[in-house]
N, C-alpha and C. Protein backbone atom coordinates (compact mmCIF):
# COMPACT_ATOMS: atom_id res chain seq x y z
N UNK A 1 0.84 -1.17 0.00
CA UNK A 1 0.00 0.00 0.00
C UNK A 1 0.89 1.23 0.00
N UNK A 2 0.86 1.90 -1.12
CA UNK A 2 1.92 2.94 -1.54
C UNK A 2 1.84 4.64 -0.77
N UNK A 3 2.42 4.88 0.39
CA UNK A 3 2.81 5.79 0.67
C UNK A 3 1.78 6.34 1.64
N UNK A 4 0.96 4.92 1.87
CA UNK A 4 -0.24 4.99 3.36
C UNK A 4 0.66 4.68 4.82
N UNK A 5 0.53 5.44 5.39
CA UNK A 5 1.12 5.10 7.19
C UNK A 5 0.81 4.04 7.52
N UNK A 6 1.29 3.48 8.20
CA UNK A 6 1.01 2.11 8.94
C UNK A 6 -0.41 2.20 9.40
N UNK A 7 -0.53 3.18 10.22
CA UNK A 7 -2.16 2.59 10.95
C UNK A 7 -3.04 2.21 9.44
N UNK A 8 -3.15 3.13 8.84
CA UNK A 8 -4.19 3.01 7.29
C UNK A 8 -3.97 1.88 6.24
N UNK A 9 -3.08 1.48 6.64
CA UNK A 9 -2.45 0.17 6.33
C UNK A 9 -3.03 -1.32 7.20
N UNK A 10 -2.88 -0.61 8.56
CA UNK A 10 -3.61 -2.06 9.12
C UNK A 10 -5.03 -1.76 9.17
N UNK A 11 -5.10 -0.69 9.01
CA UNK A 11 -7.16 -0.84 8.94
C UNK A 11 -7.48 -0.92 7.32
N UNK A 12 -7.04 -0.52 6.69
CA UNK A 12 -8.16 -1.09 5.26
C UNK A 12 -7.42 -2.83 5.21
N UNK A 13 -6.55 -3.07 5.26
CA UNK A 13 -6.07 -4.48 5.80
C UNK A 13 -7.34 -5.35 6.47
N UNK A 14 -7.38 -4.69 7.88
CA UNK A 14 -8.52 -5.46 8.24
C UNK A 14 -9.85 -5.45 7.93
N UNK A 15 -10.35 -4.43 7.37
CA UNK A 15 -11.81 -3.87 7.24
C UNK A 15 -11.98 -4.91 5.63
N UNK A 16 -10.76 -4.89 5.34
CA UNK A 16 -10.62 -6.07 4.13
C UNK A 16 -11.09 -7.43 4.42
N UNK A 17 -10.50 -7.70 5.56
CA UNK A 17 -10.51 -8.82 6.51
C UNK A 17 -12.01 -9.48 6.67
N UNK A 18 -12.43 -8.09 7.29
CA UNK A 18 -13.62 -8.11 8.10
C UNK A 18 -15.09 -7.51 7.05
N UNK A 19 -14.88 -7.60 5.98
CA UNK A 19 -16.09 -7.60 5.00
C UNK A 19 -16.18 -8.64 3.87
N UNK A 20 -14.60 -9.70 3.97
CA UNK A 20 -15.18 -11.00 3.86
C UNK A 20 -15.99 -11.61 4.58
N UNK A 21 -15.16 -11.56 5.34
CA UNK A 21 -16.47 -12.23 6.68
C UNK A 21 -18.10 -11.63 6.77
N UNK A 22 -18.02 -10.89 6.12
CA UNK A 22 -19.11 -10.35 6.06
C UNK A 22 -19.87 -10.19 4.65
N UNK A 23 -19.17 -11.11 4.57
CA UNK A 23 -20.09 -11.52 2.68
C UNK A 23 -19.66 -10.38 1.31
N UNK A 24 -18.54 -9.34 1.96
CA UNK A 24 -18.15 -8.18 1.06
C UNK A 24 -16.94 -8.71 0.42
N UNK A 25 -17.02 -8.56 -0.87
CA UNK A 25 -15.37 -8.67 -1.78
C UNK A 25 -14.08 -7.85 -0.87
N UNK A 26 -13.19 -8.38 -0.58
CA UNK A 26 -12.20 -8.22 0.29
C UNK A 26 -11.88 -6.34 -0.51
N UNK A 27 -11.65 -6.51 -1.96
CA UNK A 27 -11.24 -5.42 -2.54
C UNK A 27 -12.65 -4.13 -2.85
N UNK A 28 -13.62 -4.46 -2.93
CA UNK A 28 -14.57 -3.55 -2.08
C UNK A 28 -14.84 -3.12 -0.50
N UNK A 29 -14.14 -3.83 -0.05
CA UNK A 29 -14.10 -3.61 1.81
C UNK A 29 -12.85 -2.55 1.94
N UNK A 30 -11.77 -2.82 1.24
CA UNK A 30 -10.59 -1.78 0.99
C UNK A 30 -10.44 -0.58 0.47
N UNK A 31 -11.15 -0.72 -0.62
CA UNK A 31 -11.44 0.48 -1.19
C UNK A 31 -12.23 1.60 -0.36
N UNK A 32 -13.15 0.83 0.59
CA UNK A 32 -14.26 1.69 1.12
C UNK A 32 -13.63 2.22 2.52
N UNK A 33 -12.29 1.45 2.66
CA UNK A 33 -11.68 1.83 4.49
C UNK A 33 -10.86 3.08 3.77
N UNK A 34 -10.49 3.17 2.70
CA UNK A 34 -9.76 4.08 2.09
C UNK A 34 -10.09 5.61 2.04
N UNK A 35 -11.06 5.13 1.26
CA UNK A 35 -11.86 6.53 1.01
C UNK A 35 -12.60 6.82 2.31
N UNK A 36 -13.34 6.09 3.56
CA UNK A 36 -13.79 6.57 4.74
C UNK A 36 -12.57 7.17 5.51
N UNK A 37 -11.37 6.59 5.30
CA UNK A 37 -10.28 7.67 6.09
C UNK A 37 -9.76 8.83 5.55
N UNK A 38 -9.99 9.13 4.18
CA UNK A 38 -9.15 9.92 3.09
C UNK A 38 -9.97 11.36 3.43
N UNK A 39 -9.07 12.16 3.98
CA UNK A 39 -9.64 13.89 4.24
C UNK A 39 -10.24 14.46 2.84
N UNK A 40 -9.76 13.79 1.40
CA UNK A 40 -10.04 14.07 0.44
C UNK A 40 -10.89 13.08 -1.08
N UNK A 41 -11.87 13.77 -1.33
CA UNK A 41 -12.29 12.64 -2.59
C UNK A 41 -10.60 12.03 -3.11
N UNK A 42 -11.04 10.79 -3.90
CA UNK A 42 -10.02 10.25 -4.98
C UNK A 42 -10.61 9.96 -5.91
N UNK A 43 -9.52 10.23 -6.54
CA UNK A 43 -10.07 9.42 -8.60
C UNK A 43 -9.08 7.97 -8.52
N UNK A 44 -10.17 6.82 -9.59
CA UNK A 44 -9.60 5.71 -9.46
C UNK A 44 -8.52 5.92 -9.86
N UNK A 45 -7.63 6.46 -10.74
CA UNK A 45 -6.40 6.13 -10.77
C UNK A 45 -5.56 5.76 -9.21
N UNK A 46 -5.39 6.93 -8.61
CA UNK A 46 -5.09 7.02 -6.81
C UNK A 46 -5.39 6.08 -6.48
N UNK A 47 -7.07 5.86 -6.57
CA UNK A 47 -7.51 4.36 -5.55
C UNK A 47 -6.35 3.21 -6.02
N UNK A 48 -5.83 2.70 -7.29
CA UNK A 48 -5.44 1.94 -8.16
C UNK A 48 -3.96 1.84 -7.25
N UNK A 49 -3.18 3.22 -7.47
CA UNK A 49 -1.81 3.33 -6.73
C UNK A 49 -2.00 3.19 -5.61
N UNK A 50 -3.19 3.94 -4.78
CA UNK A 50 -2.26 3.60 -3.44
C UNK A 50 -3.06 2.12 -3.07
N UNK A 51 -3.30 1.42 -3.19
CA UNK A 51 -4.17 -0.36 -3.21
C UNK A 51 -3.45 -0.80 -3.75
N UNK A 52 -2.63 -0.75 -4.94
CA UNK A 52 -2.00 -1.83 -5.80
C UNK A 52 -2.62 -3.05 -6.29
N UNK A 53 -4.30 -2.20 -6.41
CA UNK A 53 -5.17 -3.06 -7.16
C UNK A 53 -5.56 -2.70 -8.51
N UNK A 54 -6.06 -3.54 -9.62
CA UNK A 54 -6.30 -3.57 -10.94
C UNK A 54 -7.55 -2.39 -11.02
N UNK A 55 -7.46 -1.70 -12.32
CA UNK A 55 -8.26 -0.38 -12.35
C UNK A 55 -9.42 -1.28 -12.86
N UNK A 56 -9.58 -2.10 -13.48
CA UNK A 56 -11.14 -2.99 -14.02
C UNK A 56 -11.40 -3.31 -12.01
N UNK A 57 -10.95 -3.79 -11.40
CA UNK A 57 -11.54 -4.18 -10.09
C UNK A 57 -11.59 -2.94 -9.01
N UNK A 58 -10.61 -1.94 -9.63
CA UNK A 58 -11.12 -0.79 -8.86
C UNK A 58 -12.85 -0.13 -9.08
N UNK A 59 -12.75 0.11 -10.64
CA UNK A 59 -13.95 0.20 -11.26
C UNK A 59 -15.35 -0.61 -10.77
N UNK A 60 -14.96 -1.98 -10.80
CA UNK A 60 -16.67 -2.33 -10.61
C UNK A 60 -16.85 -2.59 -9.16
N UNK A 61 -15.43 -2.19 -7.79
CA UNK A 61 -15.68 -2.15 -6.73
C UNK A 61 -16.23 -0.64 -6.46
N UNK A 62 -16.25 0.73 -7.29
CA UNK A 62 -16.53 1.32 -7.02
C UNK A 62 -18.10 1.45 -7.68
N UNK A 63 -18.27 1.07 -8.11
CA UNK A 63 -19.49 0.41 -8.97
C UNK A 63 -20.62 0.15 -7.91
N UNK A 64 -19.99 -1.18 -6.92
CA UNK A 64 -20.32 -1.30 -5.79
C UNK A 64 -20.99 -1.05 -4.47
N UNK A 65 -19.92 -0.15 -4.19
CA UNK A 65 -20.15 0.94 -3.13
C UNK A 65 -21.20 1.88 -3.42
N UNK A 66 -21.36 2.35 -4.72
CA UNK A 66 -21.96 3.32 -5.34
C UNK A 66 -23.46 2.40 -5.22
N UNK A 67 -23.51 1.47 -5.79
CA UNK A 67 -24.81 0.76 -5.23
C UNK A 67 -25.15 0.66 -3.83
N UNK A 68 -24.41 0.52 -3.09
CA UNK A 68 -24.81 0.32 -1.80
C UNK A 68 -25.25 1.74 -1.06
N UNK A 69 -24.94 2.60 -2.07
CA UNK A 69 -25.33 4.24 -1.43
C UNK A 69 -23.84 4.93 -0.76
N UNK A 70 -23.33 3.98 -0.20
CA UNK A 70 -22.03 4.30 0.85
C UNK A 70 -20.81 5.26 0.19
N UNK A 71 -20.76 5.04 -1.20
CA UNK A 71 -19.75 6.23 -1.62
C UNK A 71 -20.47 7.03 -3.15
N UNK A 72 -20.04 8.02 -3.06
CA UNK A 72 -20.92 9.08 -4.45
C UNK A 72 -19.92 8.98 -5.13
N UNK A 73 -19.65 9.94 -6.17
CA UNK A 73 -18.98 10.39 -7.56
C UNK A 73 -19.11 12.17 -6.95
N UNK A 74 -17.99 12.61 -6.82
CA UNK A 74 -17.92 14.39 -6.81
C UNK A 74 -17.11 14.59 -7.88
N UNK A 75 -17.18 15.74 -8.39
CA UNK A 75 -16.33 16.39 -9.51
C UNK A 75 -15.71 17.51 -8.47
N UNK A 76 -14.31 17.97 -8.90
CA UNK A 76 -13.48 18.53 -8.36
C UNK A 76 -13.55 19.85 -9.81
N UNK A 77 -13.72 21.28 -9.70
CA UNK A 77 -13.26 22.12 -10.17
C UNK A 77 -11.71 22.10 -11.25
N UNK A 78 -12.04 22.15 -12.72
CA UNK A 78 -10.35 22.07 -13.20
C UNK A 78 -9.82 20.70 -12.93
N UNK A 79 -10.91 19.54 -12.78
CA UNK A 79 -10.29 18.14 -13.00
C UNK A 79 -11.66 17.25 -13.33
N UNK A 80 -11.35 16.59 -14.95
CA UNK A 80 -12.69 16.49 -15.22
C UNK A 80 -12.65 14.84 -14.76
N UNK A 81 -12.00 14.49 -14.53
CA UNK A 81 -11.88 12.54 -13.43
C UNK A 81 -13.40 12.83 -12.57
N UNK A 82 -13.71 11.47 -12.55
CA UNK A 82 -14.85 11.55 -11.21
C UNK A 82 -13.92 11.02 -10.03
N UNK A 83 -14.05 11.32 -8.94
CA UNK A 83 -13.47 11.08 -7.83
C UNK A 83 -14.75 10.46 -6.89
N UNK A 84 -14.40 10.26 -6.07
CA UNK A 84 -15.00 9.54 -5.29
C UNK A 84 -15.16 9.73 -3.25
N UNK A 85 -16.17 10.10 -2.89
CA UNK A 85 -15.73 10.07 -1.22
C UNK A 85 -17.14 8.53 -0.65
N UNK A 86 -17.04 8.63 0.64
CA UNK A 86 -17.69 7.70 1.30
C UNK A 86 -18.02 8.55 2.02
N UNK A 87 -19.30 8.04 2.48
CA UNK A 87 -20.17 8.74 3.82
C UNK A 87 -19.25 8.72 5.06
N UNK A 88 -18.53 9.92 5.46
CA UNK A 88 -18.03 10.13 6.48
C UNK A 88 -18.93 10.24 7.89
N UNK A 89 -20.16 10.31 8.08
CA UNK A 89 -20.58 10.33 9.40
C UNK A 89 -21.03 8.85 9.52
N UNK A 90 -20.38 8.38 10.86
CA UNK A 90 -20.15 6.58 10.89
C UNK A 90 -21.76 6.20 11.44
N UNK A 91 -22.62 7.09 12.01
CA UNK A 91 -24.10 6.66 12.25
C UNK A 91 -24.86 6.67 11.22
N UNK A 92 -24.30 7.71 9.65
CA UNK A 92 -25.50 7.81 8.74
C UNK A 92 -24.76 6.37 8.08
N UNK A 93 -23.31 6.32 8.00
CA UNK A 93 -23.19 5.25 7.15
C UNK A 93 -23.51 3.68 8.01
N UNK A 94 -23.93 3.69 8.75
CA UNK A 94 -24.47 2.50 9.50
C UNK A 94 -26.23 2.29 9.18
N UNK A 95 -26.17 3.12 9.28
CA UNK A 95 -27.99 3.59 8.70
C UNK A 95 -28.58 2.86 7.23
N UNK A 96 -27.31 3.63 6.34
CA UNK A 96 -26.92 2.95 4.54
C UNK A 96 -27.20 1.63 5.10
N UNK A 97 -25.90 1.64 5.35
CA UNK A 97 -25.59 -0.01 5.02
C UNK A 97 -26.40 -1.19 6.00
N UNK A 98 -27.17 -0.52 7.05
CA UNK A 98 -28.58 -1.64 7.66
C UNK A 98 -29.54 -1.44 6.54
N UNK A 99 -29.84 -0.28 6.19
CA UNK A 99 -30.64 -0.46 5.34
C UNK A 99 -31.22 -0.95 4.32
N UNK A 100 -29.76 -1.19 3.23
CA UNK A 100 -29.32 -2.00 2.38
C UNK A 100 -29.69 -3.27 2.88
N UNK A 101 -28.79 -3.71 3.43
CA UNK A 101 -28.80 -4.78 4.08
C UNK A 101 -30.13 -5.67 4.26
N UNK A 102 -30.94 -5.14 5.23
CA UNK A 102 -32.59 -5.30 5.41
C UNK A 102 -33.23 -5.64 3.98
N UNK A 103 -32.79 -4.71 2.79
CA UNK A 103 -33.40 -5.12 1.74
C UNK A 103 -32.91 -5.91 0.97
N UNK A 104 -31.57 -6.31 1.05
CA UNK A 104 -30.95 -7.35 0.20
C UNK A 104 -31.33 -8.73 0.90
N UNK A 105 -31.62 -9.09 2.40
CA UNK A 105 -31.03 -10.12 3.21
C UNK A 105 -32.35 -10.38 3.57
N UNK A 106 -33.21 -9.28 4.52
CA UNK A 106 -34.35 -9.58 5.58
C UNK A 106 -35.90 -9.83 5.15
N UNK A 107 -35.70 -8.68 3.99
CA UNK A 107 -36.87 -8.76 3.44
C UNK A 107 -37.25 -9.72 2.27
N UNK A 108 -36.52 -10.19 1.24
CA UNK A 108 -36.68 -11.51 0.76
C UNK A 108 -36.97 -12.63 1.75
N UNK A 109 -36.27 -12.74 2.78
CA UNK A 109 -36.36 -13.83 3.74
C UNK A 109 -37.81 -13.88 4.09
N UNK A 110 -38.24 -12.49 4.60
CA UNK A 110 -39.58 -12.48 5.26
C UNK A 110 -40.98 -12.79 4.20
N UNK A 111 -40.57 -12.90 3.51
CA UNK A 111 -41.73 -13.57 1.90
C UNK A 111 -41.39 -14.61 1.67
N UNK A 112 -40.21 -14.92 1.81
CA UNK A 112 -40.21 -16.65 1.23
C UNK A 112 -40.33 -16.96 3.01
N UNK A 113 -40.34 -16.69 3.66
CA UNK A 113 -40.70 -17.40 5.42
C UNK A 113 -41.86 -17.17 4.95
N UNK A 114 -43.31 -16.43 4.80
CA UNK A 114 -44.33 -16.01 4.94
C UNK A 114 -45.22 -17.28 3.75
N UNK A 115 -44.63 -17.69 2.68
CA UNK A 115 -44.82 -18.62 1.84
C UNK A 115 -44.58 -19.90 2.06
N UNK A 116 -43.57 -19.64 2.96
CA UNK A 116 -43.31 -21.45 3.29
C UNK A 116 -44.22 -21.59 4.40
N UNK A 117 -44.48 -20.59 5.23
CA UNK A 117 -45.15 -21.01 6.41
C UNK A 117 -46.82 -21.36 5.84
N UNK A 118 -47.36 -20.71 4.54
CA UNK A 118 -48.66 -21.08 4.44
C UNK A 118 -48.85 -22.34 3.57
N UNK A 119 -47.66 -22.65 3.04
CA UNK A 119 -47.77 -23.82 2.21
C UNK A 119 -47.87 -24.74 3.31
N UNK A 120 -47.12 -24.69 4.13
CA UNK A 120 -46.61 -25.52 5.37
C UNK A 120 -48.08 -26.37 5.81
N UNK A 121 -47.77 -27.81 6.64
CA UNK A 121 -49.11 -27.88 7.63
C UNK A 121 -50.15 -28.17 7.13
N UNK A 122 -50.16 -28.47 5.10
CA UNK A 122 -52.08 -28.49 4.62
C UNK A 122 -51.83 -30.13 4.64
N UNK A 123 -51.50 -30.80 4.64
CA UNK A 123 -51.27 -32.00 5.25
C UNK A 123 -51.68 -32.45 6.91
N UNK A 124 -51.95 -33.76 6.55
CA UNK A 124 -52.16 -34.46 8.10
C UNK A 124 -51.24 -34.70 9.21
N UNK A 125 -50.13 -34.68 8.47
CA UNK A 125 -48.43 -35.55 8.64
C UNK A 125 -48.10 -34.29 10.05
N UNK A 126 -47.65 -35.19 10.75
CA UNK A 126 -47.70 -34.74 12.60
C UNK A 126 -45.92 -33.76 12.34
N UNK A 127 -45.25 -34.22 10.78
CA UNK A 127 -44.15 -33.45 11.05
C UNK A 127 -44.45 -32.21 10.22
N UNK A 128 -45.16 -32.47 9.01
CA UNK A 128 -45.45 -31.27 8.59
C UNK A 128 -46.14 -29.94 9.33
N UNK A 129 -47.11 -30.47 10.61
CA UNK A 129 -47.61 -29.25 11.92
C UNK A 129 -46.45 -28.87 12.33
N UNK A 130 -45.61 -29.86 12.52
CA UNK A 130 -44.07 -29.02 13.09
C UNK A 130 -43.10 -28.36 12.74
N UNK A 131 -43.41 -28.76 11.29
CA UNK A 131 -42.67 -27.89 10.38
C UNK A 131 -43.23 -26.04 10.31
N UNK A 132 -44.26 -26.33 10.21
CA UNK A 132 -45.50 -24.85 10.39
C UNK A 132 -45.53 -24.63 11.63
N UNK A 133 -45.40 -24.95 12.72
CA UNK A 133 -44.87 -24.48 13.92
C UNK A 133 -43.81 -23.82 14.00
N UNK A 134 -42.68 -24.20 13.49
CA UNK A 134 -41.09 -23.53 13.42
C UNK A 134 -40.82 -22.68 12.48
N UNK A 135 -41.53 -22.43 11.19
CA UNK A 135 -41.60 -21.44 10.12
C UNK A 135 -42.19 -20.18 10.89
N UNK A 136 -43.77 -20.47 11.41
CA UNK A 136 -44.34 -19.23 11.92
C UNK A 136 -43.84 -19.21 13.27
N UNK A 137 -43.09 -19.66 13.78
CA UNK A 137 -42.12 -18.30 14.63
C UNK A 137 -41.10 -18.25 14.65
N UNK A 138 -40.49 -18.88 13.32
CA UNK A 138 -39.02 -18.39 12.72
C UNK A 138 -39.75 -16.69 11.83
N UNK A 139 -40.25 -16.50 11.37
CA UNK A 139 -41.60 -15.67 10.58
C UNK A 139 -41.61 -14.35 11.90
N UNK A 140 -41.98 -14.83 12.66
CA UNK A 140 -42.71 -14.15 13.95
C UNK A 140 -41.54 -13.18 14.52
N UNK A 141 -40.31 -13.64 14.46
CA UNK A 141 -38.82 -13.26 15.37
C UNK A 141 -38.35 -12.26 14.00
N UNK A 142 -38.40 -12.75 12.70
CA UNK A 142 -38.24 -12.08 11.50
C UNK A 142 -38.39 -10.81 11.25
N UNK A 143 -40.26 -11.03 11.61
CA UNK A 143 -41.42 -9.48 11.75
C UNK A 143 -40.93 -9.01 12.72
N UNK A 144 -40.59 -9.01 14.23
CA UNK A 144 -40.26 -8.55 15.00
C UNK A 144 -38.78 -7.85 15.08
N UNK A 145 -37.98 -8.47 14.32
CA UNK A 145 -36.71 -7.51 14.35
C UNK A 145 -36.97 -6.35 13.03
N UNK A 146 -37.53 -6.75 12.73
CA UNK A 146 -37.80 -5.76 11.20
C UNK A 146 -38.75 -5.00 11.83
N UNK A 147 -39.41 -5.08 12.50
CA UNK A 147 -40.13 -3.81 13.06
C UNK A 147 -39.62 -3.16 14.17
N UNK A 148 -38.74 -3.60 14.48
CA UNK A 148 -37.56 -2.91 15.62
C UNK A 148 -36.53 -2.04 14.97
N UNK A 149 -36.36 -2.62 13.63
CA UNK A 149 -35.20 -1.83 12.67
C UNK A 149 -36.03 -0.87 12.32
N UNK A 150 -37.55 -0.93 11.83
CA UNK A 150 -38.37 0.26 11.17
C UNK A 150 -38.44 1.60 11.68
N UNK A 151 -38.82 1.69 13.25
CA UNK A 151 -39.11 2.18 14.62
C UNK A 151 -37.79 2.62 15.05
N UNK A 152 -36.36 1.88 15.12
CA UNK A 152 -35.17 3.00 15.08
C UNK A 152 -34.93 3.47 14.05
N UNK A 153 -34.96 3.21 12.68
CA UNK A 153 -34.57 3.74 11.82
C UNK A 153 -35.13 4.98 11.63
N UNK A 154 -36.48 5.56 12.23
CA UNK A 154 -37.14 6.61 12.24
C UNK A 154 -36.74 7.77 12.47
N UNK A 155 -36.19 7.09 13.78
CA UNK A 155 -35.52 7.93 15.06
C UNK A 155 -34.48 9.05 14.32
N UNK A 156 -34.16 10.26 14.90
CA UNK A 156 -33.27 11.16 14.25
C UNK A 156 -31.96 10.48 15.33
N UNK A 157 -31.04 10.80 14.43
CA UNK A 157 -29.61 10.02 14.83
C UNK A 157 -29.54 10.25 16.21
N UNK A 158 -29.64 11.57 16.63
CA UNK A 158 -29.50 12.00 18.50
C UNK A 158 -30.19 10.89 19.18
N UNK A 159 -31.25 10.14 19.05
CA UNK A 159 -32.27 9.65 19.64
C UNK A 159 -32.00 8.21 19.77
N UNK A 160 -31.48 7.95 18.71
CA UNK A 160 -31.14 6.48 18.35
C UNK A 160 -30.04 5.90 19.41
N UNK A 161 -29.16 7.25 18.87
CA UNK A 161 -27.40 6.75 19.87
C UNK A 161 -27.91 6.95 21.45
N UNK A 162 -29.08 7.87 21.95
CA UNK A 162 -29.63 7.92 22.92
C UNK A 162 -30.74 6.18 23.53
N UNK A 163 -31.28 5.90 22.37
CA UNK A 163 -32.06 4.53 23.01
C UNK A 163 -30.85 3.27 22.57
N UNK A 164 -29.71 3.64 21.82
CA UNK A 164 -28.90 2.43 22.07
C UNK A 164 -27.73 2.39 23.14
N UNK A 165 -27.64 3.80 23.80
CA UNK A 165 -26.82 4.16 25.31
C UNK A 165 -27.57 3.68 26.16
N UNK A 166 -28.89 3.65 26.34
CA UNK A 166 -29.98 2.91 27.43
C UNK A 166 -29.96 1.67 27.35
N UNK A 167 -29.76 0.65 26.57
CA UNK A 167 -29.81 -1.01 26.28
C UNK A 167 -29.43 -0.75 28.17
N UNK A 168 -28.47 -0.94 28.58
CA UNK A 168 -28.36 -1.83 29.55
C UNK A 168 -29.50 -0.95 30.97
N UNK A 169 -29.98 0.02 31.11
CA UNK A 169 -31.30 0.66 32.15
C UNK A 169 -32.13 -0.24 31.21
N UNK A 170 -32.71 -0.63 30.11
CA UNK A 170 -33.57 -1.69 30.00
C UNK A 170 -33.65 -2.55 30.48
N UNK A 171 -32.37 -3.39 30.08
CA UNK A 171 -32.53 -4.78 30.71
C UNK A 171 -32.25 -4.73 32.18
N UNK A 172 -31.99 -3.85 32.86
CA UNK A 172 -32.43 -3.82 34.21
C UNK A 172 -33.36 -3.74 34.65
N UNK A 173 -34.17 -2.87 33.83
CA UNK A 173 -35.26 -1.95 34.21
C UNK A 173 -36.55 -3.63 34.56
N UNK A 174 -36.56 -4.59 33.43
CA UNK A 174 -37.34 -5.59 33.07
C UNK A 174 -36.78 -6.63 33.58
N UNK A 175 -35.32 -6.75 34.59
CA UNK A 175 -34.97 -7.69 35.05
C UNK A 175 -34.27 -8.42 34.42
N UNK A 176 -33.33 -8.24 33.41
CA UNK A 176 -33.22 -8.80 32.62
C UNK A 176 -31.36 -9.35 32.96
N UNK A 177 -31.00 -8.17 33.22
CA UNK A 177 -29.38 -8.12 34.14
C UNK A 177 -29.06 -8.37 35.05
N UNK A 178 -28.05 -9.24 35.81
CA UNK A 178 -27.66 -8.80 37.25
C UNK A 178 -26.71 -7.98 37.48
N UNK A 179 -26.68 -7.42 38.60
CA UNK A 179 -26.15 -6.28 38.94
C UNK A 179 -24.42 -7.20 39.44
């Protein structure tokens, strides 16, 4: 990584790391630790040098990102390149990317759960009731976190980082902790 400091080195490193693991192309996870630390847009060429990755995989990783909402295209005055930044505030870009997320992952799930559970059970067969037992409240836990994501997602950012600083006066509050 050409002429990045060590720390920026071990974090798009890991954030590389850590968006395989998370179902992200290692070289879209890099690109995106890049530009979230970079004080300044870049044009892919830059992305290309300082990554020492291929400009076709710079390209359709920025392609990517750009789908996911998480980084734009700015034009710079007297440079006609598109450059590129990432959502620098780490609560809106958490926001993006649940959001995304919810619609790539939760909400397909919750229609094909909602379909399997009514197909489920038109039978006599004592495993097929059990099968429709475990769909509708695999279904049930589904609706319920998705309407928990709906209801914070509402929330203006102050409010949110405010009811996710309270988690633990909840689970006290309901008994839920020991002291």
């Amino acid at each position: 990584m050409k002429d990045l400091p060590p720390f920026a080195q071990h974090f798009i490193l890991h954030w590389g790391e850590m968006g395989t693991k998370w179902g992200i192309n290692r070289t879209v996870a890099q690109i995106h630790a890049l530009l979230f630390i970079s004080d300044r847009p870049l044009h892919a060429e830059e992305i290309c040098e300082q990554l020492g990755v291929a400009r076709s995989n710079v390209s359709n990783s920025l392609k990517e990102l750009q789908n996911w909402g998480i980084v734009k295209v700015v034009h710079l005055p007297s440079d006609r390149r598109d450059h590129f930044e990432s959502i620098q505030d780490v609560y809106e870009l958490f926001r993006v990317i649940a959001a995304e997320r919810k619609k790539r992952e939760v909400d397909p799930t919750l229609v094909r759960l909602r379909a399997c559970a009514n197909e489920a059970g038109t039978t006599e067969s004592p495993s097929d009731a059990h099968a429709k037992k475990q769909l509708e409240s695999l279904l049930g836990f589904f609706e319920l976190v998705s309407d928990f994501y709906s209801k914070m997602d509402r929330l203006p950012t102050k409010s949110a980082i405010q009811a996710i600083r309270m988690g633990d006066k909840i689970a006290k509050s309901i008994g839920a902790l020991m002291k």
